[in-house]
N, C-alpha and C. Protein backbone atom coordinates (compact mmCIF):
# COMPACT_ATOMS: atom_id res chain seq x y z
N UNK A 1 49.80 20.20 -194.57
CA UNK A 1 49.91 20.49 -193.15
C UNK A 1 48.84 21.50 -192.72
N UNK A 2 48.56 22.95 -193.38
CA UNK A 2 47.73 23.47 -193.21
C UNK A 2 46.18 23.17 -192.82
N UNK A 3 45.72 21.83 -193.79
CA UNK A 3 44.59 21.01 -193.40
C UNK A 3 44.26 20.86 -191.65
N UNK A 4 45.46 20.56 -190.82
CA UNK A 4 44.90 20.49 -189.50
C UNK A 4 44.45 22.01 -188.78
N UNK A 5 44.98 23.13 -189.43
CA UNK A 5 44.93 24.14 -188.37
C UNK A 5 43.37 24.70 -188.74
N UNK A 6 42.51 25.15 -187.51
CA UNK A 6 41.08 24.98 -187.53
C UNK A 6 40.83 26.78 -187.06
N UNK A 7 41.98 27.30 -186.82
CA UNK A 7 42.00 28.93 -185.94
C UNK A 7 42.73 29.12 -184.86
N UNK A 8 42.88 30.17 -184.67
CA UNK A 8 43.24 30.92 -183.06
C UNK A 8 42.36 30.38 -181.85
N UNK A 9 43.57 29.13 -181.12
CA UNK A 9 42.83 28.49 -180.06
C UNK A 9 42.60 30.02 -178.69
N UNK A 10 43.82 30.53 -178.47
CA UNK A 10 43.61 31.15 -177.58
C UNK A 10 45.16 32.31 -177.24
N UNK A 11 44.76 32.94 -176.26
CA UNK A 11 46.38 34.01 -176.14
C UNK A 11 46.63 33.58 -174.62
N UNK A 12 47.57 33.23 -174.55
CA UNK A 12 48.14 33.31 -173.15
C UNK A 12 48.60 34.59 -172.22
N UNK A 13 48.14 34.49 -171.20
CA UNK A 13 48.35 35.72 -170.52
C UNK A 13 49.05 35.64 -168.89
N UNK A 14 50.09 35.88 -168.73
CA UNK A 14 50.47 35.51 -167.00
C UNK A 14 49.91 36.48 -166.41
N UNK A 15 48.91 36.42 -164.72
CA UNK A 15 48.91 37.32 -164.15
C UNK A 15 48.98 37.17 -162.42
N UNK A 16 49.44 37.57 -161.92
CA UNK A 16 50.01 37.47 -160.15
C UNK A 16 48.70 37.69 -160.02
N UNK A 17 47.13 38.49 -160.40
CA UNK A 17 46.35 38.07 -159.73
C UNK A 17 44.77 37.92 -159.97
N UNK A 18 44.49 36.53 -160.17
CA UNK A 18 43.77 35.93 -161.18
C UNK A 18 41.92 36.89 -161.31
N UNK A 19 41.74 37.04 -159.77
CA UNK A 19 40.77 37.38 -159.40
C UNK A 19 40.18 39.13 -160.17
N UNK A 20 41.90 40.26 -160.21
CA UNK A 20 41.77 41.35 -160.75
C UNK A 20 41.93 41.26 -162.10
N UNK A 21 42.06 39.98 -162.89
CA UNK A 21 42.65 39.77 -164.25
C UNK A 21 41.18 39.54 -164.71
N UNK A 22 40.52 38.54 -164.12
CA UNK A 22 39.09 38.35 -164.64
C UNK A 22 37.91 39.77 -164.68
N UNK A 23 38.28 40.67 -163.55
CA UNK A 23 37.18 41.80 -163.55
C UNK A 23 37.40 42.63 -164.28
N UNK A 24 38.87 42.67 -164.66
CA UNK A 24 39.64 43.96 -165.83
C UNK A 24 38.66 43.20 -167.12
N UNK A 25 39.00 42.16 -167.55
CA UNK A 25 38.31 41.92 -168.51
C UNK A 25 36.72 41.84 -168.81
N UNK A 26 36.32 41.11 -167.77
CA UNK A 26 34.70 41.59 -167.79
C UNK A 26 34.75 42.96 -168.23
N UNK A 27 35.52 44.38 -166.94
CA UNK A 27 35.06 45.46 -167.52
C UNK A 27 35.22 45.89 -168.60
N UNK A 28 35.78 45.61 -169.39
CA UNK A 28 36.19 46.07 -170.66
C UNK A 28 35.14 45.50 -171.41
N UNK A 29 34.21 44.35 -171.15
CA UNK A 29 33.21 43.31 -172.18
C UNK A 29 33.80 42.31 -172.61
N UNK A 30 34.45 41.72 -171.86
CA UNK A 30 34.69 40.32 -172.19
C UNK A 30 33.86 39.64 -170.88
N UNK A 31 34.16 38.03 -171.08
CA UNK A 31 33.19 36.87 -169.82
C UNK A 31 34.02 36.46 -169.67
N UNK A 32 33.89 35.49 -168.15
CA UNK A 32 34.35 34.45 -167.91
C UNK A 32 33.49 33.41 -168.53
N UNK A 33 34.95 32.50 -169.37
CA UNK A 33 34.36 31.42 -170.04
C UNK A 33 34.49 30.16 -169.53
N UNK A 34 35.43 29.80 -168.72
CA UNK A 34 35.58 28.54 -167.55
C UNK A 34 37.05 28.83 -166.75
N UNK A 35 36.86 28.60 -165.76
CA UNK A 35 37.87 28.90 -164.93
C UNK A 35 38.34 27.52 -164.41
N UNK A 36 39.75 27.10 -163.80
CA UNK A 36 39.78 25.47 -163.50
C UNK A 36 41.22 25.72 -162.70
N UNK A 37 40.93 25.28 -161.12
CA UNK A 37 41.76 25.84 -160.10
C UNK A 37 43.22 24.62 -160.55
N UNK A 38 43.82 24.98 -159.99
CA UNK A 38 45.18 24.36 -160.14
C UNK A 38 45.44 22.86 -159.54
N UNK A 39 45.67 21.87 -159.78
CA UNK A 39 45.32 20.91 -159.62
C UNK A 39 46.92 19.77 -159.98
N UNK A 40 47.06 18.70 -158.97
CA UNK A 40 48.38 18.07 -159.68
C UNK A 40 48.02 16.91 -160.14
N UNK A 41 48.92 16.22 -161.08
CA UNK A 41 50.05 16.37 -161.35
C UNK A 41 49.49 16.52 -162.89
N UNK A 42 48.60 16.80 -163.35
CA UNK A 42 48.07 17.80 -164.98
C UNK A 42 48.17 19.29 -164.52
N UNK A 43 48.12 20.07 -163.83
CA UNK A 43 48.11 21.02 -164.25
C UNK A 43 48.58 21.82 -162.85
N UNK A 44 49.49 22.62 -163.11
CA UNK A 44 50.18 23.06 -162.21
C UNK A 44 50.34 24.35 -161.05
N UNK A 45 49.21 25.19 -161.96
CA UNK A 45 48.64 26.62 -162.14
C UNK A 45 47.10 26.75 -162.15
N UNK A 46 46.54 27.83 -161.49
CA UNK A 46 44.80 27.92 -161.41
C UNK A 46 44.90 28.60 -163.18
N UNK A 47 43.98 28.46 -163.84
CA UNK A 47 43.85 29.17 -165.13
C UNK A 47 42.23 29.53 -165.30
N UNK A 48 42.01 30.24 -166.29
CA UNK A 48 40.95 31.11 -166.29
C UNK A 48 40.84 31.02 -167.94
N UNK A 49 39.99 30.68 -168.80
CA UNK A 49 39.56 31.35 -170.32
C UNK A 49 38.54 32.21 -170.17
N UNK A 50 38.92 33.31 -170.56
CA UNK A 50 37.73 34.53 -170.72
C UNK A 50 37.84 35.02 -172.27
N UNK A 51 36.58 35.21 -172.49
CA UNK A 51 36.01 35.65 -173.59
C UNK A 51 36.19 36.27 -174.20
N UNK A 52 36.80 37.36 -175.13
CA UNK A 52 36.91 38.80 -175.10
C UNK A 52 37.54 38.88 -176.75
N UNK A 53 37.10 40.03 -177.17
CA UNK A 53 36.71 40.67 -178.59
C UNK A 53 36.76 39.30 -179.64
N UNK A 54 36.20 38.64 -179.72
CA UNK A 54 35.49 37.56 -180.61
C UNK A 54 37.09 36.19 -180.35
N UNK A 55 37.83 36.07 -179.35
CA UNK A 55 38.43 35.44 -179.18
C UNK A 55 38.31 34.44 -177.90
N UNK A 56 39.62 33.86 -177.41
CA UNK A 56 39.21 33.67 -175.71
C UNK A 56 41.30 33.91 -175.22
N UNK A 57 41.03 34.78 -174.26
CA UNK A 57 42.63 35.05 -173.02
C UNK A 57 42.29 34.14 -172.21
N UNK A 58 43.66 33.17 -172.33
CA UNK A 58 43.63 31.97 -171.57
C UNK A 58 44.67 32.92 -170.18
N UNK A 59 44.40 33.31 -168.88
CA UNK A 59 44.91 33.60 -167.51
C UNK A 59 45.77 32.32 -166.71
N UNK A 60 46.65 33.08 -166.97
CA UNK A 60 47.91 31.88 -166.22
C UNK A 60 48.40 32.35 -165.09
N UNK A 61 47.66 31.95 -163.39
CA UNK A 61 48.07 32.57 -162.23
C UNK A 61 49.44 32.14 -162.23
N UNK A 62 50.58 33.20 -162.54
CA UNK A 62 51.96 33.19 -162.28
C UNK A 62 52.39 34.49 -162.75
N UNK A 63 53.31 34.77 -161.84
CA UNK A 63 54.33 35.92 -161.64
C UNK A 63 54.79 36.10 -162.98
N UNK A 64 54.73 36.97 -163.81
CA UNK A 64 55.83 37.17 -165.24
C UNK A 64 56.93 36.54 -165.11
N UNK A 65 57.81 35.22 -165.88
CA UNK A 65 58.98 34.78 -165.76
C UNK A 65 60.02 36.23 -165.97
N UNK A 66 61.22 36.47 -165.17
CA UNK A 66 62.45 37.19 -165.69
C UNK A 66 62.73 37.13 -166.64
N UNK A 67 62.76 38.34 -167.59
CA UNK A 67 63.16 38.19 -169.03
C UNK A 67 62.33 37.55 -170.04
N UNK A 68 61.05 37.43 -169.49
CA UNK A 68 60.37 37.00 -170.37
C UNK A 68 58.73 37.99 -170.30
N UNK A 69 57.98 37.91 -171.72
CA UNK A 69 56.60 38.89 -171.76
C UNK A 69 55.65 38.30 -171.00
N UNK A 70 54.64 38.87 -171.23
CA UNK A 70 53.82 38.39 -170.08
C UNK A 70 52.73 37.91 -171.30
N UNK A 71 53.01 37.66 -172.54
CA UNK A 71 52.36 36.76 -173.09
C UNK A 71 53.29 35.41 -173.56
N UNK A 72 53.06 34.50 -172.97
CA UNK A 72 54.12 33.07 -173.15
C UNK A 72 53.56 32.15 -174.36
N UNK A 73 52.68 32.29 -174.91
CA UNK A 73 52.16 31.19 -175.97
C UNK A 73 51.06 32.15 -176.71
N UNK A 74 50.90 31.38 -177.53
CA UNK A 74 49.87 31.15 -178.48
C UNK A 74 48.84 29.97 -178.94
N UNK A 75 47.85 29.69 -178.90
CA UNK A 75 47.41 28.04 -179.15
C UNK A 75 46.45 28.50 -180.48
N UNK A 76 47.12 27.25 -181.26
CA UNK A 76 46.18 26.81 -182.47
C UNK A 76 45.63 25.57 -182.03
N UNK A 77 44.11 26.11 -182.65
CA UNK A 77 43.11 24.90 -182.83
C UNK A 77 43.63 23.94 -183.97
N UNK A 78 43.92 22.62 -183.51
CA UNK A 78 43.89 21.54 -184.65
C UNK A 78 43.19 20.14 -184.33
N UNK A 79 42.45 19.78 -185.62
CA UNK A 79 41.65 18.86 -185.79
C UNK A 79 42.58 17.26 -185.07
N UNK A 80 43.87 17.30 -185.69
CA UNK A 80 44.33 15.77 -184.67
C UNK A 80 46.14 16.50 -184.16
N UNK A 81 46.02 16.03 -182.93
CA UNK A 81 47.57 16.64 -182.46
C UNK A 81 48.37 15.94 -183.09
N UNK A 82 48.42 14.72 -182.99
CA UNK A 82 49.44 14.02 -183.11
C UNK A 82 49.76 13.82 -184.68
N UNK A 83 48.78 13.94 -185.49
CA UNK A 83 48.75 14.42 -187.16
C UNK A 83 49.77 15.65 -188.10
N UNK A 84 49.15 16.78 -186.83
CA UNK A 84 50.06 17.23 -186.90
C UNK A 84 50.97 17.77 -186.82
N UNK A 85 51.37 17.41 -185.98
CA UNK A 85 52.88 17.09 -184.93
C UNK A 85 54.15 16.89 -186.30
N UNK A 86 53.55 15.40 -186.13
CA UNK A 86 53.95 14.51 -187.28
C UNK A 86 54.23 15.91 -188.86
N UNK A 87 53.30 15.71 -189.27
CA UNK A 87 53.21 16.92 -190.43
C UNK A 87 54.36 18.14 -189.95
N UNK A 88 54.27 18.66 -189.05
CA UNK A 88 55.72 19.21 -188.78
C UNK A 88 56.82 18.77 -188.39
N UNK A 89 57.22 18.01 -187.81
CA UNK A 89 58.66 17.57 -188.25
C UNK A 89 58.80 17.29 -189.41
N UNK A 90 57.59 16.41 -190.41
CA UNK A 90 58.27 16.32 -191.52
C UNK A 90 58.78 17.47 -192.33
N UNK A 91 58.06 18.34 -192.07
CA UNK A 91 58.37 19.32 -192.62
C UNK A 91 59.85 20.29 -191.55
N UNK A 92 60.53 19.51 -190.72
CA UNK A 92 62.07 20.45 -190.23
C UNK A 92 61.84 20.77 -189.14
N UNK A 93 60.26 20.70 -188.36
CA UNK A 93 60.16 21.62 -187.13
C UNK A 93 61.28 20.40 -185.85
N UNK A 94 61.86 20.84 -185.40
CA UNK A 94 62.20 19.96 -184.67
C UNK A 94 62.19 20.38 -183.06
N UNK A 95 61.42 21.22 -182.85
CA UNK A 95 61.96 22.21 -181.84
C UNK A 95 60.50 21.82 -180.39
N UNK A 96 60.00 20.75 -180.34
CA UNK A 96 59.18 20.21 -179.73
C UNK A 96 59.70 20.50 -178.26
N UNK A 97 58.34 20.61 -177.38
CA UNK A 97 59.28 20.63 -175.76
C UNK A 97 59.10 19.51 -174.92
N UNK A 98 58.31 18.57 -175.49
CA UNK A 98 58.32 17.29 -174.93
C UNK A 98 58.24 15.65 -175.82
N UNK A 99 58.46 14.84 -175.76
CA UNK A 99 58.68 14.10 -176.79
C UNK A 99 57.08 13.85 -177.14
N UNK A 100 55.83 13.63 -176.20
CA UNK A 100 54.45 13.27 -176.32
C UNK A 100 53.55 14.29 -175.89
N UNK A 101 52.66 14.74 -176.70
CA UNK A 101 51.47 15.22 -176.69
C UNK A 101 50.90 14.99 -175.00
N UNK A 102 50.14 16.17 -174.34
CA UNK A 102 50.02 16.02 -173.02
C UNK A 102 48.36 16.18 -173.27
N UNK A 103 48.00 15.23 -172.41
CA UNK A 103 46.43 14.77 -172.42
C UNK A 103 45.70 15.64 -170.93
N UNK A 104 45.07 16.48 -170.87
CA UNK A 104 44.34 16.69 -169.48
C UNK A 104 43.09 16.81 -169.56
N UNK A 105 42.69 15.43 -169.28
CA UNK A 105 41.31 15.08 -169.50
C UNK A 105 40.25 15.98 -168.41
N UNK A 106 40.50 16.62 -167.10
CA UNK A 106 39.66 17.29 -166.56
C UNK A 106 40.18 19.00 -166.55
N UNK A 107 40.83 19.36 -167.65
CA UNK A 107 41.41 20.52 -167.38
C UNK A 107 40.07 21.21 -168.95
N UNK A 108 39.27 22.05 -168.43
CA UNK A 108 38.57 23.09 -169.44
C UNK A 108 37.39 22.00 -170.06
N UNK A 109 37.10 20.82 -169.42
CA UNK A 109 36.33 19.35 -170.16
C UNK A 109 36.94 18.72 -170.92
N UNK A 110 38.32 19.03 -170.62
CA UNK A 110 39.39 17.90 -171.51
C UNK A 110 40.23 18.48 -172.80
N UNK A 111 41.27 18.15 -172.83
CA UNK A 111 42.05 18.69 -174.18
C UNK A 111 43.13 17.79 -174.13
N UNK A 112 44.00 17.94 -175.47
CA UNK A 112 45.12 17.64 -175.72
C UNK A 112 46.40 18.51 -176.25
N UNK A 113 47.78 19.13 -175.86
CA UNK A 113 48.10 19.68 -176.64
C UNK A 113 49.65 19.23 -176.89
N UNK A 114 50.28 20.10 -177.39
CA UNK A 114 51.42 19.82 -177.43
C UNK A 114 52.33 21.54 -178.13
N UNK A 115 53.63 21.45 -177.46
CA UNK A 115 54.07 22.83 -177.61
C UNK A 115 55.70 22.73 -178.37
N UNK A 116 55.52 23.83 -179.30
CA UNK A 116 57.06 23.88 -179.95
C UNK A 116 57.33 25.17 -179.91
N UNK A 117 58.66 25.56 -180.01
CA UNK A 117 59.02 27.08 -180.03
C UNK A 117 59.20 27.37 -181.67
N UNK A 118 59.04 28.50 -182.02
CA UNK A 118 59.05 29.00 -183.16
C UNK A 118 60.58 29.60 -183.38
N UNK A 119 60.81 30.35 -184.56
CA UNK A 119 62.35 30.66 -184.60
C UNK A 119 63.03 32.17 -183.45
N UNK A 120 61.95 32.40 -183.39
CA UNK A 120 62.12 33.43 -182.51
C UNK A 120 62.10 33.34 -180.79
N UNK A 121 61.34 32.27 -180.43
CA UNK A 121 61.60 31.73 -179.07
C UNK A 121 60.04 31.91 -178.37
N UNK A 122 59.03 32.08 -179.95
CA UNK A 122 57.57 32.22 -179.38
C UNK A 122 57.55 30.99 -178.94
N UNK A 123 56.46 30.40 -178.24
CA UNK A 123 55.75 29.05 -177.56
C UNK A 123 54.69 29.13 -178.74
N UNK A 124 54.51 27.64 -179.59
CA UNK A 124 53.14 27.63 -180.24
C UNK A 124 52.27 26.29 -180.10
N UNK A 125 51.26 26.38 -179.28
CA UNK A 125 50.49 25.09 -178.81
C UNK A 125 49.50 24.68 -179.86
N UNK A 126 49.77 23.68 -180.09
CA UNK A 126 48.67 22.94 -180.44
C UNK A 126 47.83 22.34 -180.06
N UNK A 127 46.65 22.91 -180.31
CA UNK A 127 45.23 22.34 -179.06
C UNK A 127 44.60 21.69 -179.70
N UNK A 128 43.53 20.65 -179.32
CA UNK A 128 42.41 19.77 -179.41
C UNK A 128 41.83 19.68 -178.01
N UNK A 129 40.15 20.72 -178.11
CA UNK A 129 39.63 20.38 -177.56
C UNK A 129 38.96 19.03 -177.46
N UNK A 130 38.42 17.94 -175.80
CA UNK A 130 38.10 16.76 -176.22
C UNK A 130 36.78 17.26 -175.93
């Protein structure tokens, strides 16, 4: 199973306001790495990947959910989603949040991912950039 995971796709970050989320980070030395306004019925939210200390903070324009952090996910890079998807359930994961892998071909120049919760109630995405 390990074979698919390729690194730390990215950190999720919610923020009410996208515009002061991007300049905090510039100032600190991070970039904007592509930004991609909110759009239906793929993607629901304006989002932002910026650059920052040898990683990328994926910006999720939304209010902090109640009771929840204001970091909602995590994304691993993997070589095929649906590989290993597969490779985890076999291995017990059963905790998937949709039955199919979600395709957004104009969201960042395209990706694929798919999301399960961990035992603790983290979000962990599995990405393929296309």
């Amino acid at each position: 199973m390990k074979q698919h995971y390729q690194g730390l796709g990215h950190i999720a970050v919610y923020t009410a306001d996208m515009d002061a989320s991007i300049a905090f980070y510039e100032k600190i030395g991070g970039s904007l790495h592509l930004r991609a306004p909110a759009c239906s019925p793929e993607q629901q939210r304006e989002l932002a990947l910026v650059e920052f200390g040898g990683f990328l903070v994926e910006l999720i324009a939304a209010p902090v959910p109640e009771g929840a952090g204001c970091i909602p996910h995590f994304a691993v890079y993997v070589d095929d989603v649906d590989q290993a998807a597969a490779d985890l359930r076999a291995a017990g994961v059963d905790t998937f949040q949709t039955a199919e892998k979600c395709v957004m071909p104009n969201t960042f120049g395209g990706l694929e991912n798919w999301f399960f919760t961990g035992p603790s109630g983290e979000q962990i995405e599995l990405l393929k950039m296309l």
